[in-house]
Protein backbone atom coordinates (compact mmCIF):
# COMPACT_ATOMS: atom_id res chain seq x y z
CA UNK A 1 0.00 0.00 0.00
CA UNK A 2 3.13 2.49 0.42
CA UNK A 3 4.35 1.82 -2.56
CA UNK A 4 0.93 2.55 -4.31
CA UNK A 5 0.87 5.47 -2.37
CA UNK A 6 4.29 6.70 -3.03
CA UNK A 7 4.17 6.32 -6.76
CA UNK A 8 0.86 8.22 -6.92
CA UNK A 9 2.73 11.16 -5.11
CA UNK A 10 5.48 10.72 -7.51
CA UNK A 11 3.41 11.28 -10.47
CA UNK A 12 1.40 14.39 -8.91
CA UNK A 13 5.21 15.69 -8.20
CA UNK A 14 6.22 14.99 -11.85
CA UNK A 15 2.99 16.83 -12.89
CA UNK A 16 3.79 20.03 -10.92
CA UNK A 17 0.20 19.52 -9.43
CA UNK A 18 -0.32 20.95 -6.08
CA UNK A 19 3.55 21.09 -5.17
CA UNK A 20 5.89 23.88 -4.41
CA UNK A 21 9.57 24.58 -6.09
CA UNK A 22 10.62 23.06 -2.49
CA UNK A 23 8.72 19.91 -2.62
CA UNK A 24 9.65 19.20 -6.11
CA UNK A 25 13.80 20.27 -5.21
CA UNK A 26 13.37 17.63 -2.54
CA UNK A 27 12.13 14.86 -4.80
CA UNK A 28 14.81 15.65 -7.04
CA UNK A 29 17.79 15.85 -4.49
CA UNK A 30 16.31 12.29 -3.26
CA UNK A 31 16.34 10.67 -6.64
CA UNK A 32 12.68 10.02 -6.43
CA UNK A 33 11.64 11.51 -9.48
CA UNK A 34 13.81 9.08 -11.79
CA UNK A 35 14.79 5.62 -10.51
CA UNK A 36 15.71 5.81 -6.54
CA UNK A 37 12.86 4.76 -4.23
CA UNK A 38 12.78 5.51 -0.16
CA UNK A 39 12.46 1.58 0.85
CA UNK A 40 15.94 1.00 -0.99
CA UNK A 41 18.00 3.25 1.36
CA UNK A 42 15.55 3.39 4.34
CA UNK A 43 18.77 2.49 6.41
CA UNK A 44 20.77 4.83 5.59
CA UNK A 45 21.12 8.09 7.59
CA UNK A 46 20.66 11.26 6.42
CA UNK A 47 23.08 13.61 5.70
């Protein structure tokens, strides 16, 4: 059910709907908008 969830955010993100420039910089930064996905590095600490 995350995943569902997180790859409907994706594609409102990748749409520019109902985001800011600072939502859609943090996507990017993360990777999330092309290939990288939270539950691959959910380990790793941030920083």
């Amino acid at each position: 059910m995350r995943r569902l969830i997180f790859m409907l955010m994706r594609m409102m993100q990748k749409a520019n709907m109902g985001s800011g420039d600072a939502d859609r910089a943090y996507w990017e930064n993360k990777g999330w908008l092309g290939k990288a996905r939270p539950w691959h590095n959910s380990h790793k600490a941030e920083g």
